[in-house]
PDB file of N, CA and C in Angstrom:
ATOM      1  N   UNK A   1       4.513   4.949   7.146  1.00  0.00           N
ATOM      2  CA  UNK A   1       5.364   5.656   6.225  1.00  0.00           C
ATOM      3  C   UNK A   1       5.015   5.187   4.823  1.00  0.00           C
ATOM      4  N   UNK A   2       4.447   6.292   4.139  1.00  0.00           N
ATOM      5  CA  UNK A   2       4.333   5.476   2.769  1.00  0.00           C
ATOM      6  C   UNK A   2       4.094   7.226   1.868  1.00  0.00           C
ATOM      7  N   UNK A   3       3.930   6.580   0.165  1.00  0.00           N
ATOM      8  CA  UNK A   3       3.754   7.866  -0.079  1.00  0.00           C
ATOM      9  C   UNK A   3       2.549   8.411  -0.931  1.00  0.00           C
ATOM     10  N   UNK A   4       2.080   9.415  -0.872  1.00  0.00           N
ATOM     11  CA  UNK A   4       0.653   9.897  -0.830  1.00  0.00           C
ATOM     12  C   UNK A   4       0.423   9.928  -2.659  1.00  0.00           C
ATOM     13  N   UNK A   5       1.953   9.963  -3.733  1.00  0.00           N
ATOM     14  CA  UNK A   5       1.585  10.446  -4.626  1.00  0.00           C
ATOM     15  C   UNK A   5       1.990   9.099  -5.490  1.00  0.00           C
ATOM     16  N   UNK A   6       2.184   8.015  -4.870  1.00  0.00           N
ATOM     17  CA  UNK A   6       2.398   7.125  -5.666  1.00  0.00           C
ATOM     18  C   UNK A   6       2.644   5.921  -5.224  1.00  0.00           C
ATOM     19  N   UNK A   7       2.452   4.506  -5.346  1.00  0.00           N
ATOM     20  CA  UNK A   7       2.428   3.240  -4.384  1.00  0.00           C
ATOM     21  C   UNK A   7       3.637   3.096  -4.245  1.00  0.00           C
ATOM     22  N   UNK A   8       4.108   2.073  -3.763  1.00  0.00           N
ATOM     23  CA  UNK A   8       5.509   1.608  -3.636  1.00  0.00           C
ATOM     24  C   UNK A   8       6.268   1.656  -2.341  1.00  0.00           C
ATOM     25  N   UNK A   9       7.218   1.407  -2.082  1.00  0.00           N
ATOM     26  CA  UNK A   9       8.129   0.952  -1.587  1.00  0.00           C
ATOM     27  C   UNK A   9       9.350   2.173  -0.975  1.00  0.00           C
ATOM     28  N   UNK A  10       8.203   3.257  -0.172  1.00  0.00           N
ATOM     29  CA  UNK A  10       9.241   4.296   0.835  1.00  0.00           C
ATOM     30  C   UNK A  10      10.409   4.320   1.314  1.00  0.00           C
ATOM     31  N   UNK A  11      10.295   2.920   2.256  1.00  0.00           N
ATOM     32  CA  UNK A  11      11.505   3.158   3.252  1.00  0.00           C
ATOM     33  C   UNK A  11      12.049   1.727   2.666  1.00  0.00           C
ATOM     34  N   UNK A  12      12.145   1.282   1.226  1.00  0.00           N
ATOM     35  CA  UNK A  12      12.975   0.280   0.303  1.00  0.00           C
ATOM     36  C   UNK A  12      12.890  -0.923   1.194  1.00  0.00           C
ATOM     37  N   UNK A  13      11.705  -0.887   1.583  1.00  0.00           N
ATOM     38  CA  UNK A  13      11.011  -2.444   2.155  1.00  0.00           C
ATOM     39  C   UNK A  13       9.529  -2.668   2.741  1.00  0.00           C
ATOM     40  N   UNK A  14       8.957  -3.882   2.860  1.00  0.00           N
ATOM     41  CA  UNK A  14       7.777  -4.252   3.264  1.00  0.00           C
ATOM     42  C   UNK A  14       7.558  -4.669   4.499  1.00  0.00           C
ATOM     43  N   UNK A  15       8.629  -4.840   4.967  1.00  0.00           N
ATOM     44  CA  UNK A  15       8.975  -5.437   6.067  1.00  0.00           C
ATOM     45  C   UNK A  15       9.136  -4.437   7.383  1.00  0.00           C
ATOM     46  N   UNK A  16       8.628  -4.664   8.659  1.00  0.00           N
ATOM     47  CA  UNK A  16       8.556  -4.183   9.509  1.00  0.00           C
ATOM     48  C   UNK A  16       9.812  -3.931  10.203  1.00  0.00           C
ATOM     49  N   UNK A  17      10.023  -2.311  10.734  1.00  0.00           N
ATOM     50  CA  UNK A  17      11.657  -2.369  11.084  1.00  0.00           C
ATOM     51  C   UNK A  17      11.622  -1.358  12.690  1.00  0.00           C
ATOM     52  N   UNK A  18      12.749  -1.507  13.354  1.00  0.00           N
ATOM     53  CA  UNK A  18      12.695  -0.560  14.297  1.00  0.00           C
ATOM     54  C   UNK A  18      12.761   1.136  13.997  1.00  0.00           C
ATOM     55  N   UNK A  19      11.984   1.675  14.578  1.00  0.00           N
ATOM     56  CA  UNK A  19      12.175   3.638  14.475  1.00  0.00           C
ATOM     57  C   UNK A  19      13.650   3.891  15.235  1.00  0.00           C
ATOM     58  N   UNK A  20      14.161   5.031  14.670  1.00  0.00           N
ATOM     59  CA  UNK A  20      15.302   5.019  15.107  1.00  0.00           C
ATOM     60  C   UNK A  20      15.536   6.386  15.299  1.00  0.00           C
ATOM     61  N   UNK A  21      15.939   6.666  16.586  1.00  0.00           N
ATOM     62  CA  UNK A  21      15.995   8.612  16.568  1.00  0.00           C
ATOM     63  C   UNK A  21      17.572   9.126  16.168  1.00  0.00           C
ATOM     64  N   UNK A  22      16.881   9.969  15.095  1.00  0.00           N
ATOM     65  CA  UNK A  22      18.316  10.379  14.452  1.00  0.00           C
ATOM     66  C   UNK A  22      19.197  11.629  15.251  1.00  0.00           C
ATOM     67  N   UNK A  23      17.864  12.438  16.100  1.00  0.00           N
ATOM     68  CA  UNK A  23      18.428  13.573  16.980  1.00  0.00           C
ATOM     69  C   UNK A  23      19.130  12.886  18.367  1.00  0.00           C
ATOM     70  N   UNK A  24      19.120  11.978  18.739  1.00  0.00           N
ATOM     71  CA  UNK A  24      19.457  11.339  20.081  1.00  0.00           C
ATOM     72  C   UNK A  24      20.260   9.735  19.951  1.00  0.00           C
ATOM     73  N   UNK A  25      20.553   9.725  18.600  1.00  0.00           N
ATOM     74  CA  UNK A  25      21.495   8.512  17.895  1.00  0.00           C
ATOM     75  C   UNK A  25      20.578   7.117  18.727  1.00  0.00           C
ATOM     76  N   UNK A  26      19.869   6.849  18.605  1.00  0.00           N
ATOM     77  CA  UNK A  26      19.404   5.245  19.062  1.00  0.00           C
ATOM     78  C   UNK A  26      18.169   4.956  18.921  1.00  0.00           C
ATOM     79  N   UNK A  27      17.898   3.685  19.048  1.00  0.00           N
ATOM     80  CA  UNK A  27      16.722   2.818  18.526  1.00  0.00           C
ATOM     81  C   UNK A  27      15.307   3.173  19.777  1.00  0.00           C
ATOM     82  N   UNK A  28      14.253   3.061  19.004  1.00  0.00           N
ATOM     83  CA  UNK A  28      13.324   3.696  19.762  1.00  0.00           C
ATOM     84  C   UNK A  28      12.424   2.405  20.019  1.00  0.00           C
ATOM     85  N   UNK A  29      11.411   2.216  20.988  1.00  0.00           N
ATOM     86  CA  UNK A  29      10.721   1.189  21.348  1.00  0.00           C
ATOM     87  C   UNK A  29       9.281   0.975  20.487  1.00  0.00           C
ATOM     88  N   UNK A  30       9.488   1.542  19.226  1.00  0.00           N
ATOM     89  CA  UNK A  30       8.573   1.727  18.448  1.00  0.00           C
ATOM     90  C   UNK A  30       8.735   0.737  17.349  1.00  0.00           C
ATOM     91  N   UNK A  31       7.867   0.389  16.274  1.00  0.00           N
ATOM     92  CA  UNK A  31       8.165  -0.939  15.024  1.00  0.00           C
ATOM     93  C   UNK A  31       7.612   0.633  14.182  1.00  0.00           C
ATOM     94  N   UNK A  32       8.107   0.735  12.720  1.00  0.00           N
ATOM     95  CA  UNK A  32       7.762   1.496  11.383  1.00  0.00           C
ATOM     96  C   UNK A  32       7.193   0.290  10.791  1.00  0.00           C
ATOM     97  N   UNK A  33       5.960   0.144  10.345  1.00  0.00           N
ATOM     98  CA  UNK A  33       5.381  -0.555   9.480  1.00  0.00           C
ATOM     99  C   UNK A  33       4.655   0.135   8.473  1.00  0.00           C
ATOM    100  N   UNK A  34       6.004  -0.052   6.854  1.00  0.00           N
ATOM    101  CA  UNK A  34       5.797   0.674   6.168  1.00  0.00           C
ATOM    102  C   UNK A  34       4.305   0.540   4.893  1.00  0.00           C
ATOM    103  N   UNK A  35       4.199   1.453   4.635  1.00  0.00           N
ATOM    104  CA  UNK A  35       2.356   1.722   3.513  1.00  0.00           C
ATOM    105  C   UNK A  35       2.855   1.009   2.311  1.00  0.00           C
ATOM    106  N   UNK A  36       2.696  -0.015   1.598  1.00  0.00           N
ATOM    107  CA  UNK A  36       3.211  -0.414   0.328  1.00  0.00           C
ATOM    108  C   UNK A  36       2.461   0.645  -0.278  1.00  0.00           C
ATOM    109  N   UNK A  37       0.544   1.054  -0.144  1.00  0.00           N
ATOM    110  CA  UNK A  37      -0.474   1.031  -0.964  1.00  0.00           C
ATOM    111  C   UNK A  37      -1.800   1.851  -0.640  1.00  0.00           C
ATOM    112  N   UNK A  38      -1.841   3.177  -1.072  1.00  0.00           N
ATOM    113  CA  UNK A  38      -3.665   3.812  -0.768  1.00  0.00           C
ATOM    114  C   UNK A  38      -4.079   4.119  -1.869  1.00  0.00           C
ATOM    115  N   UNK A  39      -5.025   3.518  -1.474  1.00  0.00           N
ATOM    116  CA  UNK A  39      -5.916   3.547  -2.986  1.00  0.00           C
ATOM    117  C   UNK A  39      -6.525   4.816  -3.465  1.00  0.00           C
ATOM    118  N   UNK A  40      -5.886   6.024  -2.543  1.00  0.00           N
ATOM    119  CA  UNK A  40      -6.359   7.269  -3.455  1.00  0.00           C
ATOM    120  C   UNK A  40      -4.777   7.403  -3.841  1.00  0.00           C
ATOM    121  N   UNK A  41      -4.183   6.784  -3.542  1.00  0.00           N
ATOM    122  CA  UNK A  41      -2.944   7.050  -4.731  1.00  0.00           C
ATOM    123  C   UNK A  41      -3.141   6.848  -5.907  1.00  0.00           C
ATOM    124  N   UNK A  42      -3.755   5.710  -6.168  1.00  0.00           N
ATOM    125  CA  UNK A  42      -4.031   5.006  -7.645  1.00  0.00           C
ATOM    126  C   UNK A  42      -4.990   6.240  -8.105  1.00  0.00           C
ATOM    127  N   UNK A  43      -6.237   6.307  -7.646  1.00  0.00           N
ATOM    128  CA  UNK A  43      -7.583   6.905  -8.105  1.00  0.00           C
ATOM    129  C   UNK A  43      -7.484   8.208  -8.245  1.00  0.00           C
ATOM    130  N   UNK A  44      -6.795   8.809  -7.545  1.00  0.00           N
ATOM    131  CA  UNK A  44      -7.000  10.446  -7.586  1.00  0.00           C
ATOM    132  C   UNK A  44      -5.955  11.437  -8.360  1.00  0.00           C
ATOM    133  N   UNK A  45      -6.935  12.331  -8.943  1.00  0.00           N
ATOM    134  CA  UNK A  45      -6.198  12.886 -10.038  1.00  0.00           C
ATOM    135  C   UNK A  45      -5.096  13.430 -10.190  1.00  0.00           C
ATOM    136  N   UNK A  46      -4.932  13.919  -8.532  1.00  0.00           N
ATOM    137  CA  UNK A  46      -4.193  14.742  -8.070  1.00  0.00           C
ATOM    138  C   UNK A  46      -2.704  13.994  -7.997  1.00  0.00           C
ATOM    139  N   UNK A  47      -2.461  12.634  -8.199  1.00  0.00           N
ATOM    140  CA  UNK A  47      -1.587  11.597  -7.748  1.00  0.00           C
ATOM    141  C   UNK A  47      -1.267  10.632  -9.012  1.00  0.00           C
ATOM    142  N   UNK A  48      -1.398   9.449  -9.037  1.00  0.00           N
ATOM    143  CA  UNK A  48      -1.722   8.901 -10.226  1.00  0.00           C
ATOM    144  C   UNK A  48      -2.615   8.489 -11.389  1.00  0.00           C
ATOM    145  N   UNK A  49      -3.853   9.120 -10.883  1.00  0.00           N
ATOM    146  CA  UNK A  49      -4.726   8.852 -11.380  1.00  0.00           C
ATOM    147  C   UNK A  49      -5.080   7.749 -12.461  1.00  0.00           C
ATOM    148  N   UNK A  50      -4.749   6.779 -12.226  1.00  0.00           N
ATOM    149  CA  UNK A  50      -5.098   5.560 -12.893  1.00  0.00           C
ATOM    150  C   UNK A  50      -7.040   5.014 -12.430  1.00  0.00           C
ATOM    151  N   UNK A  51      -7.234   5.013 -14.141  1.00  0.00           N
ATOM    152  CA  UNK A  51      -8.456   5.220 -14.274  1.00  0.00           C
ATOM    153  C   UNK A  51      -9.167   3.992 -14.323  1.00  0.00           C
ATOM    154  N   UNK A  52      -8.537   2.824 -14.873  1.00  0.00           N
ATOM    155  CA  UNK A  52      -8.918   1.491 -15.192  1.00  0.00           C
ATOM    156  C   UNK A  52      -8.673   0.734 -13.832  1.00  0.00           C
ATOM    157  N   UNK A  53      -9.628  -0.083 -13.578  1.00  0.00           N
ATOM    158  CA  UNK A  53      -9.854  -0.545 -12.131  1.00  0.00           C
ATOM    159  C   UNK A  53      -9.546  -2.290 -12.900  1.00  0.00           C
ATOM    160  N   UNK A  54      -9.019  -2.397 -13.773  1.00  0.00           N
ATOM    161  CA  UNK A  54      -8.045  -3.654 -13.925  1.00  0.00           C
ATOM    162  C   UNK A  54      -6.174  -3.297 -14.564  1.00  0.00           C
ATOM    163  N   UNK A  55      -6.635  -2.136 -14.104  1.00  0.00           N
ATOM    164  CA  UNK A  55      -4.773  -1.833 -14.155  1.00  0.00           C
ATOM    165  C   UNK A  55      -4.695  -1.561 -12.851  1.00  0.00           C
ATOM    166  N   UNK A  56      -5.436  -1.042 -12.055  1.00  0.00           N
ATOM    167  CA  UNK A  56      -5.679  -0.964 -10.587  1.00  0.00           C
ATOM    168  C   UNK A  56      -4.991  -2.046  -9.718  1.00  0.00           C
ATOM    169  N   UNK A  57      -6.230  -3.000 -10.171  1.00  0.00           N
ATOM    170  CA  UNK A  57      -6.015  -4.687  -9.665  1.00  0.00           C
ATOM    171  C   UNK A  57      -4.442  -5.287 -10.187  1.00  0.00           C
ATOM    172  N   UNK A  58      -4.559  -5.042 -11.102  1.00  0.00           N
ATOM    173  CA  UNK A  58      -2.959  -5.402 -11.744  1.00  0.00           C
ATOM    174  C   UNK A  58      -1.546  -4.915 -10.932  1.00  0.00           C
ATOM    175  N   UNK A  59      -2.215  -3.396 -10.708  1.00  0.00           N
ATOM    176  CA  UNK A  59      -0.801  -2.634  -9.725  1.00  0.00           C
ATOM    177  C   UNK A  59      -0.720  -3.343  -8.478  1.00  0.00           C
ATOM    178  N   UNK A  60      -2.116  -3.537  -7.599  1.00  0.00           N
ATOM    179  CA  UNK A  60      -1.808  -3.812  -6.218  1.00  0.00           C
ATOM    180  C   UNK A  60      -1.378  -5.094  -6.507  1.00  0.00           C
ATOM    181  N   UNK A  61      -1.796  -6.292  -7.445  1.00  0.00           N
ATOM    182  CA  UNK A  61      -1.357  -7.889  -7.251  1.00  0.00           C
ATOM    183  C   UNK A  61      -0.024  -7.556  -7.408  1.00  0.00           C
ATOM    184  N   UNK A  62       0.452  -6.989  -7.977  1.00  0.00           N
ATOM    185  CA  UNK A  62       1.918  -7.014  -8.637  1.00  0.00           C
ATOM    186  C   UNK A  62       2.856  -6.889  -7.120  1.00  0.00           C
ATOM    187  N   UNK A  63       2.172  -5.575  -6.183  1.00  0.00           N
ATOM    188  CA  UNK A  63       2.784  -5.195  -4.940  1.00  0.00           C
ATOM    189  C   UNK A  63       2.597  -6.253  -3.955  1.00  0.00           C
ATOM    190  N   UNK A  64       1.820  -6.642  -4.164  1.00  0.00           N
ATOM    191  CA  UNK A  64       1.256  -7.530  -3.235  1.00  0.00           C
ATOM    192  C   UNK A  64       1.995  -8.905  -3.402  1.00  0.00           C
ATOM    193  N   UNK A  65       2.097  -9.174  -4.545  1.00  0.00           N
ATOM    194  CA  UNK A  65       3.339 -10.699  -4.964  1.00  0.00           C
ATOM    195  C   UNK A  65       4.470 -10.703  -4.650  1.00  0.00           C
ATOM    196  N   UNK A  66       5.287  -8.930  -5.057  1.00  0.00           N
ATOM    197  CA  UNK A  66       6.697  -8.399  -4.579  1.00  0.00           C
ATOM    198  C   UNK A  66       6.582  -9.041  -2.907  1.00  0.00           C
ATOM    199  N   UNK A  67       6.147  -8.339  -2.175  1.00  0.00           N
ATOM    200  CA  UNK A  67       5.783  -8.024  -0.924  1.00  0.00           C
ATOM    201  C   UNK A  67       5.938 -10.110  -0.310  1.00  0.00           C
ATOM    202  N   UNK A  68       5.011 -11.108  -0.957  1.00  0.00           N
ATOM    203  CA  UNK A  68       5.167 -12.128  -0.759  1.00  0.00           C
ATOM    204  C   UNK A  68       6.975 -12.995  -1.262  1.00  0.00           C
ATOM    205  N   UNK A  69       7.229 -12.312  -2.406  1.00  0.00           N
ATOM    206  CA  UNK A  69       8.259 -12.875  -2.797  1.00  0.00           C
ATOM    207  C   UNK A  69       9.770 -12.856  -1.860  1.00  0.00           C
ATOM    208  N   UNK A  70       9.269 -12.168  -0.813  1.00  0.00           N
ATOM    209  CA  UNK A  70      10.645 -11.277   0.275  1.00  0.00           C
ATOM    210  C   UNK A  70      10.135 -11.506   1.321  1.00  0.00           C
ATOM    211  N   UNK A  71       8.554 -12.284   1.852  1.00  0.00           N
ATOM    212  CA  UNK A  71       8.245 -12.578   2.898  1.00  0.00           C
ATOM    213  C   UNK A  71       8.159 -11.281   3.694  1.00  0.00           C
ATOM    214  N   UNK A  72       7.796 -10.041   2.687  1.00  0.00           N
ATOM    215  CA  UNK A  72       7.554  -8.659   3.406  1.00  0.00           C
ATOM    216  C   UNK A  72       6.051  -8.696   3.978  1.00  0.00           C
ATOM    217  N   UNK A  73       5.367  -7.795   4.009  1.00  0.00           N
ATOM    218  CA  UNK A  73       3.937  -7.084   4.672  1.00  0.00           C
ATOM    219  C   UNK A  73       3.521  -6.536   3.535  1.00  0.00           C
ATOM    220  N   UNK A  74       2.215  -6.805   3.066  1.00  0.00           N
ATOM    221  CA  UNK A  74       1.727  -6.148   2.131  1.00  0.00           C
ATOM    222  C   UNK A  74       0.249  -4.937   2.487  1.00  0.00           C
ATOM    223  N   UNK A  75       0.933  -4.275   3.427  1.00  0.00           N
ATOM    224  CA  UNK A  75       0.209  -2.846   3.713  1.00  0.00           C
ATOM    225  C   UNK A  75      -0.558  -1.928   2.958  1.00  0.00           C
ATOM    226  N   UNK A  76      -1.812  -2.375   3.207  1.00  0.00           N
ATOM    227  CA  UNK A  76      -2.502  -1.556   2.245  1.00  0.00           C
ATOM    228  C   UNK A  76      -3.706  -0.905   3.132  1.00  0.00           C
ATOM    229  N   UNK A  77      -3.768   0.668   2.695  1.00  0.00           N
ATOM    230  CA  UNK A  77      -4.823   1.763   3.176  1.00  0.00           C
ATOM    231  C   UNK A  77      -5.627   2.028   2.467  1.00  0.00           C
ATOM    232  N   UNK A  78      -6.752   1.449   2.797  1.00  0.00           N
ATOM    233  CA  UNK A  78      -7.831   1.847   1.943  1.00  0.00           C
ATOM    234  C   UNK A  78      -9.687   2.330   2.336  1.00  0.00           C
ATOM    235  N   UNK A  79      -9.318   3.244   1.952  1.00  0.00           N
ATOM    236  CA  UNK A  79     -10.804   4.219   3.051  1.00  0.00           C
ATOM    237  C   UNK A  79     -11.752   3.377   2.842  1.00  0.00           C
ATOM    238  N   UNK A  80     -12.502   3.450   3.834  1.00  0.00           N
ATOM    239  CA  UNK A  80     -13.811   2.936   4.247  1.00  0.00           C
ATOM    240  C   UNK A  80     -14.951   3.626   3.297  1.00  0.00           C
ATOM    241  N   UNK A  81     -15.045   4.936   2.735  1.00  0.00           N
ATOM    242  CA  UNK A  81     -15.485   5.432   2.209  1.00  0.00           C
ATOM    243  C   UNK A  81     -15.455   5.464   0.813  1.00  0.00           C
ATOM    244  N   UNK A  82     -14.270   4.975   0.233  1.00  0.00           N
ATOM    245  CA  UNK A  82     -13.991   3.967  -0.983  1.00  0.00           C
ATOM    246  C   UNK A  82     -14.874   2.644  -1.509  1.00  0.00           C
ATOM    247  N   UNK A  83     -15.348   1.975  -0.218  1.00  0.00           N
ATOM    248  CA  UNK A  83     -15.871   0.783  -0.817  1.00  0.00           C
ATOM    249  C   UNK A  83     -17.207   0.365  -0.799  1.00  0.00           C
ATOM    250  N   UNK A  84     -18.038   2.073  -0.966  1.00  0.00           N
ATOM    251  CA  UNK A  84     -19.044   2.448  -1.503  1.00  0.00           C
ATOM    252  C   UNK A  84     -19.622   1.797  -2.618  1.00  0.00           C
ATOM    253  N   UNK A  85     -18.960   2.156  -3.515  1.00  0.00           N
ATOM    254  CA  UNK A  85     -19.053   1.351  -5.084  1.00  0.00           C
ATOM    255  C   UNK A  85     -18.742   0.006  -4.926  1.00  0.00           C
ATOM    256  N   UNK A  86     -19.384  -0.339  -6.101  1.00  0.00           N
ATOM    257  CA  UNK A  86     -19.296  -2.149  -6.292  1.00  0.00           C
ATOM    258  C   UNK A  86     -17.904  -2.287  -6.986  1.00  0.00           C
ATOM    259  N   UNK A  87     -17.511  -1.073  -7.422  1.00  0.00           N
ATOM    260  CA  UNK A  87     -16.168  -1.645  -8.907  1.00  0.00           C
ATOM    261  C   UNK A  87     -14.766  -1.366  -7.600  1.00  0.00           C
ATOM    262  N   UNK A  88     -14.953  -0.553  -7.080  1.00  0.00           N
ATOM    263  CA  UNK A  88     -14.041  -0.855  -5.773  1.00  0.00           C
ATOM    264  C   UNK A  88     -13.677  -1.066  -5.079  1.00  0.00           C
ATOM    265  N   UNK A  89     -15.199  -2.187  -4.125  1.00  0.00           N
ATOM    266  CA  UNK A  89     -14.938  -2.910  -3.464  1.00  0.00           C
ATOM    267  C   UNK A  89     -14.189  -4.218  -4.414  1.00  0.00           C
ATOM    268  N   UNK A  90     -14.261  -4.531  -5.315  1.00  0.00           N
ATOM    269  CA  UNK A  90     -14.206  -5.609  -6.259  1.00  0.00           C
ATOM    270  C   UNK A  90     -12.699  -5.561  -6.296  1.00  0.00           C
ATOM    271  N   UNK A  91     -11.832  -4.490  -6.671  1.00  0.00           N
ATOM    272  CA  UNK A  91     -10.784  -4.062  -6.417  1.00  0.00           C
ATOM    273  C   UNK A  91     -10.052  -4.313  -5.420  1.00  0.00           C
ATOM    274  N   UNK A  92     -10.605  -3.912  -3.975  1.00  0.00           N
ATOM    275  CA  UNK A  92     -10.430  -3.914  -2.747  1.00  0.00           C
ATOM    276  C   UNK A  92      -9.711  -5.463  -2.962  1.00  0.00           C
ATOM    277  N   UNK A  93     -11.397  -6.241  -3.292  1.00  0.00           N
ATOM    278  CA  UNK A  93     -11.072  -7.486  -2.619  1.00  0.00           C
ATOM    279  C   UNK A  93     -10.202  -8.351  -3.212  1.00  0.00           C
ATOM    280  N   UNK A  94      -9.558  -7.926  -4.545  1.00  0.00           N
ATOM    281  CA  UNK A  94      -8.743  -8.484  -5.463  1.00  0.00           C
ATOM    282  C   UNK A  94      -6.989  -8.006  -4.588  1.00  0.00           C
ATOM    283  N   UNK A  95      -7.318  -7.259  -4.196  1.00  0.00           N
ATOM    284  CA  UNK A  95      -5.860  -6.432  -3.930  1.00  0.00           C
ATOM    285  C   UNK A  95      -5.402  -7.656  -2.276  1.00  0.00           C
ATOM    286  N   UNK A  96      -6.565  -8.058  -1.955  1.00  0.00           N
ATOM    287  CA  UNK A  96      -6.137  -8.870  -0.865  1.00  0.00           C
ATOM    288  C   UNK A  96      -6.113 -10.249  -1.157  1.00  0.00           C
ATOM    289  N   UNK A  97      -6.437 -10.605  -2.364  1.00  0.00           N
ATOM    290  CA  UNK A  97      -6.051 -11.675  -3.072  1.00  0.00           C
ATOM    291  C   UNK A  97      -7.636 -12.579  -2.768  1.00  0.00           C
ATOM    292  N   UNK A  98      -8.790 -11.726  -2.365  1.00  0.00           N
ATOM    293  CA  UNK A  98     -10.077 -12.935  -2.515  1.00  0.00           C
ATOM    294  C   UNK A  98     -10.865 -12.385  -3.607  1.00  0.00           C
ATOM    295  N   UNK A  99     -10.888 -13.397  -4.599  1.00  0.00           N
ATOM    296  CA  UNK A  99     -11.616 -13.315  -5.946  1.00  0.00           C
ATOM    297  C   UNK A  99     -12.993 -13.461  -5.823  1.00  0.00           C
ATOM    298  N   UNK A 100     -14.503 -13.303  -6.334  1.00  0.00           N
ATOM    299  CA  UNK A 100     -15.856 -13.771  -6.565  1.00  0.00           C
ATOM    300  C   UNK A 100     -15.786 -14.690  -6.703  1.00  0.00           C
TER     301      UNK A 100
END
C-alpha cells in the first residue's frame, strides 16, 4: 500500500499491520506492509518530479530517519531498471543508508 503520486506515509505508518476485511468485519491472516517510497514517485514527471538527485537523497534520508525514529519499516520500491545509471544507483544506495 503506498502511493504512486507522492512518497510518504499511506496507511499513517511504517510499521507492519494486520489486513482487515471490512465486507466480512474481521482480521485476515494476511500482514499490510506499507510503501514509505518509489522512486518513480520522486523522478517522474507525471508525479513529483523532483529533478535534483540530492534533494532526492535528502527526501528518502529524511523518510528513512522518520521510519527509524518510530522503529517503523523503511519500504522502499525501486525498479531494477532504474539503477542503470550511475547518479541513481548512487541515490539508491544513499536511500539505504550505504555511502561510497
Amino acid at each position: 500500500m503506498g502511493y504512486a503520486d507522492h512518497v510518504g506515509f499511506r496507511a499513517g505508518t511504517s510499521k507492519p499491520y494486520p489486513a482487515f476485511d471490512p465486507v466480512n468485519q474481521h482480521l485476515l491472516s494476511l500482514t499490510v506492509k506499507p510503501l514509505v517510497a518509489m522512486e518513480g514517485s520522486l523522478y517522474s514527471r507525471a508525479y513529483m518530479a523532483i529533478g535534483d538527485q540530492n534533494d532526492i537523497a535528502d527526501k528518502l534520508g529524511a523518510l528513512r530517519r522518520t521510519c527509524r525514529s518510530v522503529n517503523g519499516v523503511f519500504s522502499l520500491l525501486w525498479h531494477n531498471s532504474e539503477l542503470v545509471e550511475s547518479e541513481n544507483r548512487d541515490v539508491y544506495l544513499s536511500a539505504l543508508g550505504i555511502h561510497k
